[in-house]
Protein backbone atom coordinates (compact mmCIF):
# COMPACT_ATOMS: atom_id res chain seq x y z
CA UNK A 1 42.96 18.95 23.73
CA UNK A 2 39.16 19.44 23.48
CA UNK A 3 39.79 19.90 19.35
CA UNK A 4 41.68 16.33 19.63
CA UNK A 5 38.52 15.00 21.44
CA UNK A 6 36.02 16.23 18.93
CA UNK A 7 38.11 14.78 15.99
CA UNK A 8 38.35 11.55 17.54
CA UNK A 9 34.69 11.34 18.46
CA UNK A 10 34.13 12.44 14.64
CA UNK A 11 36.40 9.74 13.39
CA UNK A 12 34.53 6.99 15.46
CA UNK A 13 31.33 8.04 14.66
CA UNK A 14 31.96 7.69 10.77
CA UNK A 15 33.73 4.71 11.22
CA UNK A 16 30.89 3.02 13.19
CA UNK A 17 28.25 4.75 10.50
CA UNK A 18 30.54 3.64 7.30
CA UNK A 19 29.80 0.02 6.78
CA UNK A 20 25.98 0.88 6.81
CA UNK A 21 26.62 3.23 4.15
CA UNK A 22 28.73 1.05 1.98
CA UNK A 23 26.01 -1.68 2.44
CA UNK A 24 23.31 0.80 1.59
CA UNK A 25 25.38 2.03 -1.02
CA UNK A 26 25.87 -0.98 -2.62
CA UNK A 27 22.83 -3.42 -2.20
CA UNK A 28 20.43 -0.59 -2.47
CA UNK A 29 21.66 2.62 -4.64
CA UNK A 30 24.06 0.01 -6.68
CA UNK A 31 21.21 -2.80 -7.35
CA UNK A 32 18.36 0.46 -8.14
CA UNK A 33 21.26 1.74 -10.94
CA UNK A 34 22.17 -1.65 -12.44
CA UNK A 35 18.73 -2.09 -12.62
CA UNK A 36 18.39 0.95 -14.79
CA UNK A 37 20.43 0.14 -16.40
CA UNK A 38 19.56 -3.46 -17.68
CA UNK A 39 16.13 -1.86 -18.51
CA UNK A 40 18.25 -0.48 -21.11
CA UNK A 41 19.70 -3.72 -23.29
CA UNK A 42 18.89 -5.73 -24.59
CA UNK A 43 18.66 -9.03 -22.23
CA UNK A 44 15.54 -10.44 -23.05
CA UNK A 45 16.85 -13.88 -23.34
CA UNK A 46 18.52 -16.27 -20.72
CA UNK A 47 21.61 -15.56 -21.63
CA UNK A 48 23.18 -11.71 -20.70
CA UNK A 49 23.03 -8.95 -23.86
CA UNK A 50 23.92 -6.02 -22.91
CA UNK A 51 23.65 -4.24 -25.74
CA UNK A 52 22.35 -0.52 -25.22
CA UNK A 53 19.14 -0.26 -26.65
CA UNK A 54 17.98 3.01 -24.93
CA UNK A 55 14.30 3.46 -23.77
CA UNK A 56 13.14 0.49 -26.71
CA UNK A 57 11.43 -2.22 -23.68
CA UNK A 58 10.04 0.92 -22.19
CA UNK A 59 8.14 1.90 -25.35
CA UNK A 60 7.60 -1.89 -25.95
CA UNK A 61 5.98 -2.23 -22.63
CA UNK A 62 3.61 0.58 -22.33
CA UNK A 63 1.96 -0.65 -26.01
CA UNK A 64 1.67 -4.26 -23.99
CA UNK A 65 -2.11 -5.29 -23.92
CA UNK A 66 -1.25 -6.69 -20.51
CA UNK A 67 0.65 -4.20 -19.00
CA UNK A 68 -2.07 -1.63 -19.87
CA UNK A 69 -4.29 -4.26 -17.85
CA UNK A 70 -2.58 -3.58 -15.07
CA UNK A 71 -2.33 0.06 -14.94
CA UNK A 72 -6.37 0.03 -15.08
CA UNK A 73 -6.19 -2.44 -12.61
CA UNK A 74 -3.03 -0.55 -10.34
CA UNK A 75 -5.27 3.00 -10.35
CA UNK A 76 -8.52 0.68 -9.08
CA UNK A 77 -6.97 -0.93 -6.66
CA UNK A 78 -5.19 2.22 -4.97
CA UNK A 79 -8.23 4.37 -5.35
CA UNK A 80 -10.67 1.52 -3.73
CA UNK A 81 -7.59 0.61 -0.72
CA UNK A 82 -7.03 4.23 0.41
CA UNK A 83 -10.55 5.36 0.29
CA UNK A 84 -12.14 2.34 1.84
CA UNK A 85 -8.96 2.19 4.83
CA UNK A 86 -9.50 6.19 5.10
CA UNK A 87 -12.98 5.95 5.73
CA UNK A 88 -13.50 3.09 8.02
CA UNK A 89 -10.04 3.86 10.03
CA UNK A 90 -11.23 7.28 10.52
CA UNK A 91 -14.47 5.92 11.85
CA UNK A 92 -13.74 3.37 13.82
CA UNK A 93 -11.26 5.86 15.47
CA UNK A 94 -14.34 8.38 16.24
CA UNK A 95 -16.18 5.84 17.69
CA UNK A 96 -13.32 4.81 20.29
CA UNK A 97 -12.46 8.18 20.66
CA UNK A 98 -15.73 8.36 22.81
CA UNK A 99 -14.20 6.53 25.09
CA UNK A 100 -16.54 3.11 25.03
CA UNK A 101 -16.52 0.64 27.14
CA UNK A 102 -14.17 -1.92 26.55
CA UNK A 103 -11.91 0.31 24.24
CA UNK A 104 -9.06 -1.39 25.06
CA UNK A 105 -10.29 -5.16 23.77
CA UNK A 106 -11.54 -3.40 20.24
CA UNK A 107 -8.54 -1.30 19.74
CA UNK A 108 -6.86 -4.31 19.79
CA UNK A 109 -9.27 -6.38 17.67
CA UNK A 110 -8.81 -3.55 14.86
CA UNK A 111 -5.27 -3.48 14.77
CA UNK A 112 -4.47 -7.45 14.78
CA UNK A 113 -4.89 -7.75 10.88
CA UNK A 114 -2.05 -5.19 11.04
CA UNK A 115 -0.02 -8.02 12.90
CA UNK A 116 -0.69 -10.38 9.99
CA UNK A 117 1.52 -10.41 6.36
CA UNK A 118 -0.73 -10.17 3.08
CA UNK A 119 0.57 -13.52 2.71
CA UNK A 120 -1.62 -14.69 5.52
CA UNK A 121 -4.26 -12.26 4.69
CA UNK A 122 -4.68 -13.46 0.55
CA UNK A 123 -5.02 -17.10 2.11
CA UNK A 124 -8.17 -16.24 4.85
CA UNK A 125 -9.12 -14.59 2.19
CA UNK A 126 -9.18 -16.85 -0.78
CA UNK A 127 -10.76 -19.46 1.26
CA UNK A 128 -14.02 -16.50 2.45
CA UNK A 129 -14.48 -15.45 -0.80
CA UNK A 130 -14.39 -19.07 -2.72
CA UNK A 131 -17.38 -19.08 -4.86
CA UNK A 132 -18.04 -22.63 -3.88
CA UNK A 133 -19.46 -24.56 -6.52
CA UNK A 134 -22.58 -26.76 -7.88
CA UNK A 135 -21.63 -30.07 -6.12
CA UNK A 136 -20.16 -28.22 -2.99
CA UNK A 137 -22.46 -25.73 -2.92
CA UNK A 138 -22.23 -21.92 -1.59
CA UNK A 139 -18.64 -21.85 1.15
CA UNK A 140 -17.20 -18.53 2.73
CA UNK A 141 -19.09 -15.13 2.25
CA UNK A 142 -21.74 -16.35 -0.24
CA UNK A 143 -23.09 -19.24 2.10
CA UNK A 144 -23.19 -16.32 4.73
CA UNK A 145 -25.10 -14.29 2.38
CA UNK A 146 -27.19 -17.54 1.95
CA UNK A 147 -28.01 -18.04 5.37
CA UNK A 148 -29.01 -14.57 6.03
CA UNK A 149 -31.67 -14.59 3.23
CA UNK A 150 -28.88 -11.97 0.49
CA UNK A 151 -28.39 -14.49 -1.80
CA UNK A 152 -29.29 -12.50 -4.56
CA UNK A 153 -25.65 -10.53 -3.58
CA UNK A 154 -23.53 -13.72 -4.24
CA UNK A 155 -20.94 -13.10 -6.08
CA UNK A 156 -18.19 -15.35 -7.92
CA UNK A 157 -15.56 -12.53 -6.44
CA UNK A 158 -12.09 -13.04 -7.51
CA UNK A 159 -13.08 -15.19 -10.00
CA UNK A 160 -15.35 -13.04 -11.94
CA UNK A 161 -13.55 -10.94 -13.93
CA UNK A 162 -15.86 -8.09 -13.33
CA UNK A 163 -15.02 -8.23 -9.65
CA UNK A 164 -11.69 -9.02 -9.70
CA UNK A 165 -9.06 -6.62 -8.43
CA UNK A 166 -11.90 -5.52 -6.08
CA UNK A 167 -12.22 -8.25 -4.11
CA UNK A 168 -8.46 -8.21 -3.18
CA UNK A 169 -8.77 -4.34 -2.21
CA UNK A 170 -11.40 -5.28 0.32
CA UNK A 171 -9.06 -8.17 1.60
CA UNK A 172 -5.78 -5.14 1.86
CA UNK A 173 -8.66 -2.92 3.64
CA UNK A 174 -9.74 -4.95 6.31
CA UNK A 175 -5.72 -5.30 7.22
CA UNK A 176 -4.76 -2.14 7.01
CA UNK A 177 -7.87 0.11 8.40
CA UNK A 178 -6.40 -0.59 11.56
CA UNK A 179 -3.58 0.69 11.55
CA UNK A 180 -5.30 4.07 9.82
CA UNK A 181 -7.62 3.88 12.91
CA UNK A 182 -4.55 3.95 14.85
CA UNK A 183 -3.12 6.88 13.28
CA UNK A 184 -6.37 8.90 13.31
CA UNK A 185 -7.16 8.30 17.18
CA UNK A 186 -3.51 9.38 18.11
CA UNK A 187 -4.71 12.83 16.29
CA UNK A 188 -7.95 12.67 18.05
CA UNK A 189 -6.66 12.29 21.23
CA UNK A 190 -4.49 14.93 20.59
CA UNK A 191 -7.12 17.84 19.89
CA UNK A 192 -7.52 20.16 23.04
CA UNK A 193 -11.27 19.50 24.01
CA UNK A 194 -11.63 23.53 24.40
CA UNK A 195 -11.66 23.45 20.62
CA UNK A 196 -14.34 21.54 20.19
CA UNK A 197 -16.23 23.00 23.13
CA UNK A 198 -15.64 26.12 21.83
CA UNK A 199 -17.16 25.47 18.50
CA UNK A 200 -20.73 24.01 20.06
CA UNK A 201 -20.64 27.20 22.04
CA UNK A 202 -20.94 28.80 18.66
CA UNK A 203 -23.33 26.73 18.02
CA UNK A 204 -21.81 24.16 15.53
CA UNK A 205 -23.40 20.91 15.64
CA UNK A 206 -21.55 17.57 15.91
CA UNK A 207 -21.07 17.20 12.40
CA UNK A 208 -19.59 20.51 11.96
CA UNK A 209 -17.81 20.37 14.57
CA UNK A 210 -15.38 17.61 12.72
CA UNK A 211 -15.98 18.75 9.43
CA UNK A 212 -14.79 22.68 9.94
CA UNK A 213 -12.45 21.81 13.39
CA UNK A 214 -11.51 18.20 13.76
CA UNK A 215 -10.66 17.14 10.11
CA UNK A 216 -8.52 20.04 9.34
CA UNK A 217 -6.00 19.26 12.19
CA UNK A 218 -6.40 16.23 11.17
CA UNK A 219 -4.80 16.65 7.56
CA UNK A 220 -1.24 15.82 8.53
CA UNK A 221 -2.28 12.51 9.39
CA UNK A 222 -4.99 11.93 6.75
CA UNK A 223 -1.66 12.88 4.32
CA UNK A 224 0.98 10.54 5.51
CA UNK A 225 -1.47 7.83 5.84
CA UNK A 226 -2.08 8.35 1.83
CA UNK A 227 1.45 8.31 1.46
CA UNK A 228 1.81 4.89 3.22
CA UNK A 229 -1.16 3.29 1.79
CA UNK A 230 -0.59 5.03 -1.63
CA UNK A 231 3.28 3.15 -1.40
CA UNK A 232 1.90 0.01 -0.38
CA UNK A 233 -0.46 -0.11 -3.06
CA UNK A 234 1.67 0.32 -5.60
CA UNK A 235 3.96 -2.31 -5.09
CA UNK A 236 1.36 -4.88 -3.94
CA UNK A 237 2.48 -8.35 -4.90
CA UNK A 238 2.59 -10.60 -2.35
CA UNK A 239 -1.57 -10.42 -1.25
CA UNK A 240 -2.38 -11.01 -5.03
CA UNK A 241 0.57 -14.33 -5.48
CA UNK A 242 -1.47 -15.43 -1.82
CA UNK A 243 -4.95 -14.82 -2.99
CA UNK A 244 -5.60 -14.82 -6.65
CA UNK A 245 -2.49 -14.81 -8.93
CA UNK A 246 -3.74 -13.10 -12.33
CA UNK A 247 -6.82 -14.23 -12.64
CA UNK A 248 -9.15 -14.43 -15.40
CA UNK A 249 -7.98 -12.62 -18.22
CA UNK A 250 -5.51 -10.39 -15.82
CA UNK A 251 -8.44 -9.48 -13.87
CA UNK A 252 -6.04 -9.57 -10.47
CA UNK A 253 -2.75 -8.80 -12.18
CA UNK A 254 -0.66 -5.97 -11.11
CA UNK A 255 2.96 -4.67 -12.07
CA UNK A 256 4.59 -6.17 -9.78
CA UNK A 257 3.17 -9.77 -10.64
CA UNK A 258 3.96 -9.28 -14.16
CA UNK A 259 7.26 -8.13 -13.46
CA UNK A 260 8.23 -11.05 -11.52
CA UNK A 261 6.24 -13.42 -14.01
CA UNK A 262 8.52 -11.26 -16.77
CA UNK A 263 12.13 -11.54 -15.20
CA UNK A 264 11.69 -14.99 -13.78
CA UNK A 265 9.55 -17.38 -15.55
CA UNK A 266 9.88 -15.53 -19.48
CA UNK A 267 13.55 -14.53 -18.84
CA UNK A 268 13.28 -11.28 -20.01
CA UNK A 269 15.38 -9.78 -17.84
CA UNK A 270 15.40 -6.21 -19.79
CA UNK A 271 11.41 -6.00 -20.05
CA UNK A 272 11.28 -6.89 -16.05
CA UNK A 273 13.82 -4.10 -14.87
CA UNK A 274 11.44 -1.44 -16.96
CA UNK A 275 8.88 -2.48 -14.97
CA UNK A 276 10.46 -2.52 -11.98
CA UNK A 277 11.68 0.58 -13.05
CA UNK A 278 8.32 2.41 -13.65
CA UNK A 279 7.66 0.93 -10.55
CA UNK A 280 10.36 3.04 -8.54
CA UNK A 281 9.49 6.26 -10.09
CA UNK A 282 5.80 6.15 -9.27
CA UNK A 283 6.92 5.21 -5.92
CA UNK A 284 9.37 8.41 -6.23
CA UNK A 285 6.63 10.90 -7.64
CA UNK A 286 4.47 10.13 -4.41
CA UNK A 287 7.38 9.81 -1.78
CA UNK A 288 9.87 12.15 -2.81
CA UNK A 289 7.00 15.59 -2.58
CA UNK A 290 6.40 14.41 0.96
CA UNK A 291 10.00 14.03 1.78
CA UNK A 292 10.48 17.57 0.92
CA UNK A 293 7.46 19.12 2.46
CA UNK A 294 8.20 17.61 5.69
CA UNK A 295 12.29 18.73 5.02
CA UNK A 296 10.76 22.58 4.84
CA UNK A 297 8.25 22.03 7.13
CA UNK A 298 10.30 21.29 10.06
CA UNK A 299 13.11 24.51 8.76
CA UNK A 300 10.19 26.64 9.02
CA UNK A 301 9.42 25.70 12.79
């Protein structure tokens, strides 16, 4: 009787569980191998050719002048977003970790850009860091600079090629420094205080005290953070179509513009799904490692 129970609770559960994993098997694993597989014909036109042409639009793509652009500007971008939300998350999240007055009210002003969608975030942004212009004049950050006497630190920001893909890093770190502030007080808050007693005891000063006994408990969190941010940044689209687009001589362009620009607007359906592919196995290379260290991590506990 109890066997008869146990198989019936069994055969419920996969039936409740089995049209999730025909959906996910479908719109996610099927769509992630068709797309492999059209990276490999040879639709480049409107029309379908499916044609096997092997790894030809990958070679193709990594010899594109523009593509190359956007490697150089991919590996800026993420190196610029995680150190820059790293740094100011962690902190901001040592300075409320003292337990200020009023914690509450700036815990929450640091996380609401969190609440907001890069769409939102490339628009505020676009309009604070418009150059302005000779009959307008300074507007946004440069007429603050004005005001307070910095002129000389103007800058034409995402319309200066040199600045670029800069300027929309400091537009994804102001939204998502928050949340990393989040992440690092929760680790903060869960450090004994004996531990850091104990080190002053020994005579450790402040700054030793979170460089030899604070930051290396803190290096599960500083590690999925990276892998969040990391993931983010490499499929950023949306901020840059909200803020920028490509601009100036692929200054702003990443992948995942040029993939969509690729697919949709050239037609080449082929060259697109190699992007998109490359795409999904940089993703992999940092997601997948972390994925299995946390799979062994939590057999060896």
């Amino acid at each position: 009787m109890r066997r008869r129970r146990l198989r019936s609770e069994r055969l419920i559960t996969l039936l409740l569980l089995l049209p999730s994993v025909i959906a996910v098997a479908v719109f996610v694993y099927g769509f992630i191998g068709w797309t492999g597989y059209v990276s490999m014909s040879n639709w480049n036109k409107l029309l379908p050719d499916y044609s096997f042409v092997g790894f030809k639009n990958f070679l193709k793509l990594f010899s594109h002048p523009r593509f190359q652009i956007d490697l150089r500007n991919l590996a800026v971008f993420t190196a610029l977003f995680l150190t820059g939300s790293l740094a100011i998350g962690f902190l901001l999240a040592v300075l409320l970790d003292r337990k200020v007055k009023g914690e509450s009210i700036f815990r929450t002003i640091y996380l609401y850009p969190m609440s907001l969608s890069f769409i939102v975030t490339g628009v505020v942004w676009r309009w604070l860091m418009n150059p302005g212009s000779p009959q307008m004049g300074s507007t946004g950050i440069n007429l603050l600079l004005e005001k307070l006497g910095l002129g000389f630190l103007k800058s034409g920001w995402y319309t200066d090629p040199r600045v670029g893909i800069k300027a929309v890093a400091v537009a994804a770190i102001w939204q998502m420094s928050g949340y990393v502030m989040a992440m690092y007080l929760a680790g903060l808050r869960g450090i004994p205080e004996e531990l850091r007693e104990a080190a002053r005891v020994d005579g450790a000063s402040e700054f030793q005290v979170y460089r030899y006994v604070i930051l290396p408990l803190l290096r599960p969190i500083t590690l999925g953070a990276i892998i969040i941010l990391g993931h983010i940044s490499l499929k950023i689209y949306d901020l840059i179509v909200a803020m920028t687009g490509p601009g100036i001589g692929f200054s702003c362009d990443v992948p995942a513009y040029f993939m969509w620009e690729t697919t949709f607007h050239a037609n080449r359906f082929a060259q697109g799904a190699a992007i998109a592919v490359i795409l999904l196995l940089m993703v992999s290379l940092l997601i997948v490692p972390y994925l299995v260290f946390s799979v062994r991590r939590e057999a060896e506990v």
